[in-house]
Protein backbone atom coordinates (compact mmCIF):
# COMPACT_ATOMS: atom_id res chain seq x y z
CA UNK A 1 130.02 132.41 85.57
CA UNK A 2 129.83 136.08 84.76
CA UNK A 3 127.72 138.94 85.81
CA UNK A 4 125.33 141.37 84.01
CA UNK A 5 124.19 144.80 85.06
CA UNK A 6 121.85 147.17 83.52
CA UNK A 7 120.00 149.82 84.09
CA UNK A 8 117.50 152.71 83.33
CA UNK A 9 117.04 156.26 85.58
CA UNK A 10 114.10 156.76 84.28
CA UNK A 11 112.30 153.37 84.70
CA UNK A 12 112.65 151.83 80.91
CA UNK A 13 112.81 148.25 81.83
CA UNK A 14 113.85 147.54 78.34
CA UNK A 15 116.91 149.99 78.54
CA UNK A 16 117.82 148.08 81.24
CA UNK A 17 118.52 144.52 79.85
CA UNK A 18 119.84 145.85 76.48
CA UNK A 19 122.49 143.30 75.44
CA UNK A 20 121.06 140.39 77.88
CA UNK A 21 121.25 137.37 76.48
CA UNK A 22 120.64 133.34 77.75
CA UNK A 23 120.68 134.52 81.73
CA UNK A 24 120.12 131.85 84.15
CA UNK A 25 119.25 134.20 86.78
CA UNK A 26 117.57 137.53 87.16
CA UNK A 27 117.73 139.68 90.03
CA UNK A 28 114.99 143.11 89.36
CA UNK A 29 115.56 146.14 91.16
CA UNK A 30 112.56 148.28 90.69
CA UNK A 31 110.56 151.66 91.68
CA UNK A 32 107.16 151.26 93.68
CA UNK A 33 105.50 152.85 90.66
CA UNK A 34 106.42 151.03 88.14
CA UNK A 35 107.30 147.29 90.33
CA UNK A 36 104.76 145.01 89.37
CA UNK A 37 104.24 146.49 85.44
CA UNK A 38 108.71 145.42 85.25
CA UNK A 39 108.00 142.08 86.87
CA UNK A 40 104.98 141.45 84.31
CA UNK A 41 107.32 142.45 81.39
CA UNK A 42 110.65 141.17 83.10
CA UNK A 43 108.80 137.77 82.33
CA UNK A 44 107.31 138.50 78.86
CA UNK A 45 111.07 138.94 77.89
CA UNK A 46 112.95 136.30 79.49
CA UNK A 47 109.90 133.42 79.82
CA UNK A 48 111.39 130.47 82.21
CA UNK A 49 114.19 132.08 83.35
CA UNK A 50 114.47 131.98 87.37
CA UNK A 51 113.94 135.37 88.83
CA UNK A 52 113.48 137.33 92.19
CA UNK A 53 112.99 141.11 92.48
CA UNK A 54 111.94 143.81 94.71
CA UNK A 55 111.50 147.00 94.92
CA UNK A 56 114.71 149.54 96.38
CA UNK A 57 117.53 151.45 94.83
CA UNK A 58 120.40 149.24 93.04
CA UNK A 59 124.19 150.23 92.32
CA UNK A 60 127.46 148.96 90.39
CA UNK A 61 129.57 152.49 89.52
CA UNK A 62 126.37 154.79 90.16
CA UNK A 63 123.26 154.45 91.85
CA UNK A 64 119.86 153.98 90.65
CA UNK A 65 117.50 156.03 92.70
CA UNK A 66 114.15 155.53 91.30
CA UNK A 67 114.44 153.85 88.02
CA UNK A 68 114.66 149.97 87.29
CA UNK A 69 117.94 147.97 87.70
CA UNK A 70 118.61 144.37 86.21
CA UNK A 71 121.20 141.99 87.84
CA UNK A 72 121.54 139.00 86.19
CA UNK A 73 123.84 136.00 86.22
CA UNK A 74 125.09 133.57 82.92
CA UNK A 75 127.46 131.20 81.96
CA UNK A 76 127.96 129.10 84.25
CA UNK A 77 125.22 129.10 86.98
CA UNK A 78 122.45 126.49 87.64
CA UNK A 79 119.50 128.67 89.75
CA UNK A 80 116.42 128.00 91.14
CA UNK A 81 113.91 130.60 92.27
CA UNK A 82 111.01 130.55 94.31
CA UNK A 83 108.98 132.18 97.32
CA UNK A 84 107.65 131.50 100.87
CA UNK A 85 104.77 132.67 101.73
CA UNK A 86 102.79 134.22 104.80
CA UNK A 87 106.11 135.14 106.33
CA UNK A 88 104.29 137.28 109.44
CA UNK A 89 102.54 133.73 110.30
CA UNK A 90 104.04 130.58 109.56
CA UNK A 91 106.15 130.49 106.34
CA UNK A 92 107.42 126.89 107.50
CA UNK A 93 103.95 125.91 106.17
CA UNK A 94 105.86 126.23 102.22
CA UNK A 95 109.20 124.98 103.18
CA UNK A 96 108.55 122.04 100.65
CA UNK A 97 109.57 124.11 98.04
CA UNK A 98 112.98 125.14 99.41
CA UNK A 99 113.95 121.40 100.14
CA UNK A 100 113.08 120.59 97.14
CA UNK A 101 115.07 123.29 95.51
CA UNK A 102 117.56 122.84 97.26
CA UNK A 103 117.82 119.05 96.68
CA UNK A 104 117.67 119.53 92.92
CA UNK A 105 120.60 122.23 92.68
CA UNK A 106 122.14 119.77 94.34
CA UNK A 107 124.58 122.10 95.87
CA UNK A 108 127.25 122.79 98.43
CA UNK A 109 128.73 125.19 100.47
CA UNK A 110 131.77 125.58 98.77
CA UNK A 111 129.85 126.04 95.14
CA UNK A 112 125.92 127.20 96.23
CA UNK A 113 124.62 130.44 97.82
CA UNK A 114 121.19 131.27 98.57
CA UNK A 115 120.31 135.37 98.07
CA UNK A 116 116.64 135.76 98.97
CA UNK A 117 114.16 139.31 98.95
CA UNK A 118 112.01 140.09 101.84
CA UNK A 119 108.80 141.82 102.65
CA UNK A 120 109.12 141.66 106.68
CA UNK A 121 108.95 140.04 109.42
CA UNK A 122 112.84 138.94 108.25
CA UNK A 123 113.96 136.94 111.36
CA UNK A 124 111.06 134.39 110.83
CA UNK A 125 111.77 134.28 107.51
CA UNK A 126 115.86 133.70 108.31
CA UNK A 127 114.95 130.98 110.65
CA UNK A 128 112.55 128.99 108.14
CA UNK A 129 115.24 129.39 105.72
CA UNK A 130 118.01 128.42 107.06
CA UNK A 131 116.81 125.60 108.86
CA UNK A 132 117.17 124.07 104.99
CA UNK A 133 120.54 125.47 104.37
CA UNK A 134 122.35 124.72 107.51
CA UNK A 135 121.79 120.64 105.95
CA UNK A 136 124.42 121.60 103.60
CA UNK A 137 126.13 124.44 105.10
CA UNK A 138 125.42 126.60 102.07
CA UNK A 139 125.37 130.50 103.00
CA UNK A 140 122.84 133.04 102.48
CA UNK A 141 123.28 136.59 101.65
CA UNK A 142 119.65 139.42 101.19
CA UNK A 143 117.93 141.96 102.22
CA UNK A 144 114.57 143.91 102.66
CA UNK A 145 112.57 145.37 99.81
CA UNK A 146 110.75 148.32 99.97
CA UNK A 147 106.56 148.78 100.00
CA UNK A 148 106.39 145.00 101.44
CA UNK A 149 106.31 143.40 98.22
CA UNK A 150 108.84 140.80 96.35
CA UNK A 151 108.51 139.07 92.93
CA UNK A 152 109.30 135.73 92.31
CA UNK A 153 109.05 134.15 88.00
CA UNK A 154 107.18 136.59 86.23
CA UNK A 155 105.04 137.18 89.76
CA UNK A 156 103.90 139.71 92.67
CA UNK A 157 103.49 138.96 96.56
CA UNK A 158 103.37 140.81 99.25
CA UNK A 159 104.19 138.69 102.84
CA UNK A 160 106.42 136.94 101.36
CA UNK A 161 110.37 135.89 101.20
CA UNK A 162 111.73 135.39 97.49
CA UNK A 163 114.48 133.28 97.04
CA UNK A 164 116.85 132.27 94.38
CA UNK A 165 119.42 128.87 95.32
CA UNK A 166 122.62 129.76 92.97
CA UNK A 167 125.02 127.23 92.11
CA UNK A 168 128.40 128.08 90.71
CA UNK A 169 129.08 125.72 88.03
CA UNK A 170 132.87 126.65 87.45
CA UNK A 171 134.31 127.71 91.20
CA UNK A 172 133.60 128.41 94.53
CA UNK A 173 131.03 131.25 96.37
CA UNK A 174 131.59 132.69 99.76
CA UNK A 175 129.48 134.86 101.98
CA UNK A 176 130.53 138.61 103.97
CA UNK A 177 129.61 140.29 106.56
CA UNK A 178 130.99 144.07 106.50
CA UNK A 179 130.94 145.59 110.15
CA UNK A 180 131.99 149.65 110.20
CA UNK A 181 130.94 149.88 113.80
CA UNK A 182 133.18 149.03 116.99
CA UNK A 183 132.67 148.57 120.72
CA UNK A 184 131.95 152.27 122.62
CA UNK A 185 132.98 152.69 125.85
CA UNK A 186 132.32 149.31 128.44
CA UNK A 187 128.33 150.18 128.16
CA UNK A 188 126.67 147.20 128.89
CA UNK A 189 122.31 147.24 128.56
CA UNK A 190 119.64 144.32 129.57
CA UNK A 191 116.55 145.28 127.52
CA UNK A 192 113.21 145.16 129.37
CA UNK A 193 109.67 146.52 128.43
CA UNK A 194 110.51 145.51 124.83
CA UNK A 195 107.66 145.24 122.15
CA UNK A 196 108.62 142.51 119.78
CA UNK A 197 106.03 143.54 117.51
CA UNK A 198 106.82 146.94 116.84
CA UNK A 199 110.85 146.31 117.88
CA UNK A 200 110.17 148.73 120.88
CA UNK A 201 112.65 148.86 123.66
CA UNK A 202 111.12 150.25 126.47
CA UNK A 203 113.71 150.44 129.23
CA UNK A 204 117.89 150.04 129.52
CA UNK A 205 118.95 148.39 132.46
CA UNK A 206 115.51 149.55 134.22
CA UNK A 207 115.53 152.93 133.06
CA UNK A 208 114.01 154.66 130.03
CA UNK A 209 116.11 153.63 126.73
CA UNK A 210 115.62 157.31 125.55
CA UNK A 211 116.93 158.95 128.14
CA UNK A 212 119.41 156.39 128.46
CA UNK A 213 120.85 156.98 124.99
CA UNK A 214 120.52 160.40 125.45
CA UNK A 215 122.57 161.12 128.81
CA UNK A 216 125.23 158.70 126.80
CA UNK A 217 125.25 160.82 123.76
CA UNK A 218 124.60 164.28 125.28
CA UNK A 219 121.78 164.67 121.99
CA UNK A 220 118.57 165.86 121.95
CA UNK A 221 115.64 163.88 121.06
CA UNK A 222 115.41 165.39 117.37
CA UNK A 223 118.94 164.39 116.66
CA UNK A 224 118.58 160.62 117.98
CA UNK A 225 117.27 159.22 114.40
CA UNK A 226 120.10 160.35 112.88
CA UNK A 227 122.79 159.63 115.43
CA UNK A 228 121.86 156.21 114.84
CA UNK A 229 124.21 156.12 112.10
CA UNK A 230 127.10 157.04 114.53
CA UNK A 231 125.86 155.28 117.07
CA UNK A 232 123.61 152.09 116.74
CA UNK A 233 122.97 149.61 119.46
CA UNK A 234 124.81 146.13 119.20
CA UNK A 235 123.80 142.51 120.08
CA UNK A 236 126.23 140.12 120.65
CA UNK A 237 125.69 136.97 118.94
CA UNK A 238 129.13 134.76 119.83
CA UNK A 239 131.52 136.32 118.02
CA UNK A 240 129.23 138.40 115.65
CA UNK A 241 128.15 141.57 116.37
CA UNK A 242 124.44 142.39 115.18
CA UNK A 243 124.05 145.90 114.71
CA UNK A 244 120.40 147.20 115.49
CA UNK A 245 119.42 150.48 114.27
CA UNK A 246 117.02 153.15 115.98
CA UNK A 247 114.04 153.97 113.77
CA UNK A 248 112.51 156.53 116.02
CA UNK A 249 111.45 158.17 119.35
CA UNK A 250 107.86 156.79 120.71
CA UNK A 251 107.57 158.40 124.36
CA UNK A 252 109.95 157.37 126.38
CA UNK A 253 110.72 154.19 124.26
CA UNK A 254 113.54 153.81 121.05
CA UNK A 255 111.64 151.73 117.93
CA UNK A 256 114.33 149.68 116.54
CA UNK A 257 114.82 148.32 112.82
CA UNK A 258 115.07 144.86 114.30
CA UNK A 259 113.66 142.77 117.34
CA UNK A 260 114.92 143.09 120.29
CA UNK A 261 113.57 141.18 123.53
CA UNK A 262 113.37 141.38 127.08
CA UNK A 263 116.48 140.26 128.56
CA UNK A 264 118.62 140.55 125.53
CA UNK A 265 122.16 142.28 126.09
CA UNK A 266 122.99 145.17 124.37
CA UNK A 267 125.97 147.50 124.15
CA UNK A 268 126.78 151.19 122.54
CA UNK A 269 128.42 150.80 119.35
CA UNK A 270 130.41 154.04 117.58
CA UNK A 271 131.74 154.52 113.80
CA UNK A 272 134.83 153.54 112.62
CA UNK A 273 137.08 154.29 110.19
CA UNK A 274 135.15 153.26 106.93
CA UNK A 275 137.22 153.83 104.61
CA UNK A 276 140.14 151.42 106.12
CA UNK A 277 137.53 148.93 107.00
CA UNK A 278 136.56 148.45 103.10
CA UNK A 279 139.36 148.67 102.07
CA UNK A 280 140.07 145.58 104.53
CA UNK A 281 136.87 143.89 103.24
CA UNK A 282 138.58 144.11 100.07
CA UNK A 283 142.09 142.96 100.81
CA UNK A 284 139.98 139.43 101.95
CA UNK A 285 137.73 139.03 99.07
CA UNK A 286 141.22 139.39 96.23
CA UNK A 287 143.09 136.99 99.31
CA UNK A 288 140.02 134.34 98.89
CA UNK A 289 139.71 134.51 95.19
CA UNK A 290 142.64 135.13 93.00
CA UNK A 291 140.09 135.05 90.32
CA UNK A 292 136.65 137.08 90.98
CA UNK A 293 134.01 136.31 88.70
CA UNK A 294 131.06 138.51 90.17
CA UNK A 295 130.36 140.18 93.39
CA UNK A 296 126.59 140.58 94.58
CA UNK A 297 126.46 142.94 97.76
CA UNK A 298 123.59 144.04 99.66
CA UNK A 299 124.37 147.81 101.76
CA UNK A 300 121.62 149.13 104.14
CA UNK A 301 120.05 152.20 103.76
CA UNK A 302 121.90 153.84 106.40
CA UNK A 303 124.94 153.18 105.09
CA UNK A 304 123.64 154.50 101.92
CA UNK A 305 122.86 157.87 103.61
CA UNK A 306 126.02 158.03 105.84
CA UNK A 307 128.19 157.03 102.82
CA UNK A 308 126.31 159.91 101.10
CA UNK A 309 126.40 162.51 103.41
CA UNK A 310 130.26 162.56 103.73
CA UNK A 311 130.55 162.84 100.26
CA UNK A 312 132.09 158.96 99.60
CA UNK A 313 129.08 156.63 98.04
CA UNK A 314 130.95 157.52 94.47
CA UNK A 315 134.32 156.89 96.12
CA UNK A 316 133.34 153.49 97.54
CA UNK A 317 131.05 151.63 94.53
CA UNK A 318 134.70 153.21 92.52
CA UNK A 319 136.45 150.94 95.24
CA UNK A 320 134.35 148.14 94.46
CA UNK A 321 135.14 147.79 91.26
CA UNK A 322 138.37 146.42 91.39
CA UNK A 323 137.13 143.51 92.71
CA UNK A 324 135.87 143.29 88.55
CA UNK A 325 131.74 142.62 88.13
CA UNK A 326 130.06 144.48 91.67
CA UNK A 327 126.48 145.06 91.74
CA UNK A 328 123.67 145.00 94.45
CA UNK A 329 121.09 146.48 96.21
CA UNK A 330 120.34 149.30 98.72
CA UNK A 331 118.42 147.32 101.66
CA UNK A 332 116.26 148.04 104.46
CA UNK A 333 118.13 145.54 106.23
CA UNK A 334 120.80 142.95 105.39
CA UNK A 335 120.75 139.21 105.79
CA UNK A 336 123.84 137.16 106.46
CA UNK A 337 123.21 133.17 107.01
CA UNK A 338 120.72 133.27 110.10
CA UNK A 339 120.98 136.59 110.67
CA UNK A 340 119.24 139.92 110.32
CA UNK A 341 121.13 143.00 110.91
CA UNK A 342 120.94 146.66 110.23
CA UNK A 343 123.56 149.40 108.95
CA UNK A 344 125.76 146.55 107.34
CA UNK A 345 126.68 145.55 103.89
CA UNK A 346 126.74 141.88 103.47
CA UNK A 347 127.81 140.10 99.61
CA UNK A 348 128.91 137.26 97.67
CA UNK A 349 131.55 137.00 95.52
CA UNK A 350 132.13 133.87 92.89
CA UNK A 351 135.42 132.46 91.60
């Protein structure tokens, strides 16, 4: 299989897929403007052709800010792509249409991946999911769109999880997880007072979680959203860490990217070094797959920003690229198999 990327800065959807020809898939990476005028069009052009987009910035070598990006696989792939609905109340009710996907791929997991684009409400939507998958141990890699919106053949939705089943007709496919953060300290947290609905947590180990994270951290409450990207909560999940990023101050409570319950044990987690740790990431893709026909990454918004902010985004989409074809999007929080994490990068790659 190979791997096409285009793209337009300024939104020109048909910039974009110059030279795109016979995909079987189509990923679309668009602006909030312009989202549901590309999908419209997107479909116009390519009539038939499985697709699933949503609306966030894209990269391979540079990064598309607000314009329209088009990731789209050929040559190889068989692809299916579809949507579940009403994810914030019961998107089991349209799980039909992933069995039956999933049944006519006909897939594996050492051939089949499942990338999907949410809208919310992404554990639910995990759960429904990979209740299917887990039948044939095939992986999942996604993230969160922006606006709560996703597209799915030539078509808009909003409360919704967008899938596309992707089998490899000519090698194998194998999901990442990409971790930068480590254990800080032996900091050890049972959440109480939590609201699941607005992924509050109240209290740390009976006390305020503010002014728990802040007699930790020695920062002031102004400086907490942004020491989340040194310093993110963690939740183990056997021998995964699940990072869980602080969205902002609401009294004496921490509002959280992701759900976090009462009960649930949390510890401190603190940066790493980055660089080495991609470069490791790396080093086990090329060790997995002599050959590398395409990588498909999703990195979270945080990332995005810390990346940026020390001056390396450039430096690592340049270290990307020598695993050949890398592309993906920027995501308001990644998806790996069952999971939903923040401040991670999670991808594919395809022999």
């Amino acid at each position: 299989m190979r791997q096409f990327f285009g793209m337009s800065q300024s939104g020109n959807l048909q910039e974009a897929v110059r030279g795109l020809s016979h995909p079987q898939l189509i990923m679309l990476l668009s602006n909030g403007d312009q989202f549901e005028a590309h999908v419209k069009k997107l479909e116009e052009l390519y009539p038939e052709v499985p697709s699933i987009g949503c609306i966030g910035m894209c990269y391979d070598t540079r990064v598309v800010t607000k314009g329209v990006g088009v990731i789209a696989f050929y040559d190889g792939v068989t692809a299916a792509a579809n949507v579940l609905e009403e994810v914030s109340v019961m998107p089991v009710k349209y799980i039909e249409r992933l069995e039956k996907d999933v049944q006519n791929i006909k897939g594996s997991h050492e051939d089949t991946i499942c990338i999907d684009f949410c809208s919310g409400n992404d554990a639910c939507a995990l759960t429904t999911i990979y209740s299917v998958l887990k039948r044939r141990s095939i992986s999942l890699v996604g993230g969160t769109g922006d606006a709560g919106k996703v597209s799915a053949n030539g078509r808009v939705y909003q409360d919704a999880v967008a899938y596309a089943i992707v089998k490899n007709n000519h090698g194998r496919v194998k999901a990442y997880k990409e971790n930068i953060y480590h254990k800080m300290g032996d900091y050890r947290f049972i959440a109480s007072n939590t609201d699941k609905a607005n992924y509050m947590i109240g209290r740390l180990n009976g006390k305020p979680a503010k002014q728990v994270y802040q007699d930790i951290l020695h920062v002031t409450e102004q400086e907490i959203q942004t020491r989340t990207f040194k310093n993110p909560f963690g939740k183990i999940n056997g021998d995964e860490t699940c990072i869980i990023s602080i969205k902002e101050v609401n009294r004496d409570a921490l509002a959280c990217f992701r759900q976090v319950n009462d009960s649930d044990v949390l510890i401190m987690l603190e940066l790493g070094d980055y660089k080495a740790v991609v470069k490791d990431t790396i080093r086990k893709i090329q060790n997995d797959f002599p050959r590398i026909s395409a990588v498909f990454s999703v990195n979270c918004l945080f990332r995005y920003r810390l990346f940026s902010d020390n001056h390396y985004m450039e430096e690592y989409l340049r270290e990307m690229s020598v695993l050949g074809s890398h592309a993906g999007l920027v995501g308001y929080g990644e998806h790996y198999n069952n999971q939903f994490v923040n401040q991670s990068m999670t991808c594919v790659a395809f022999e």
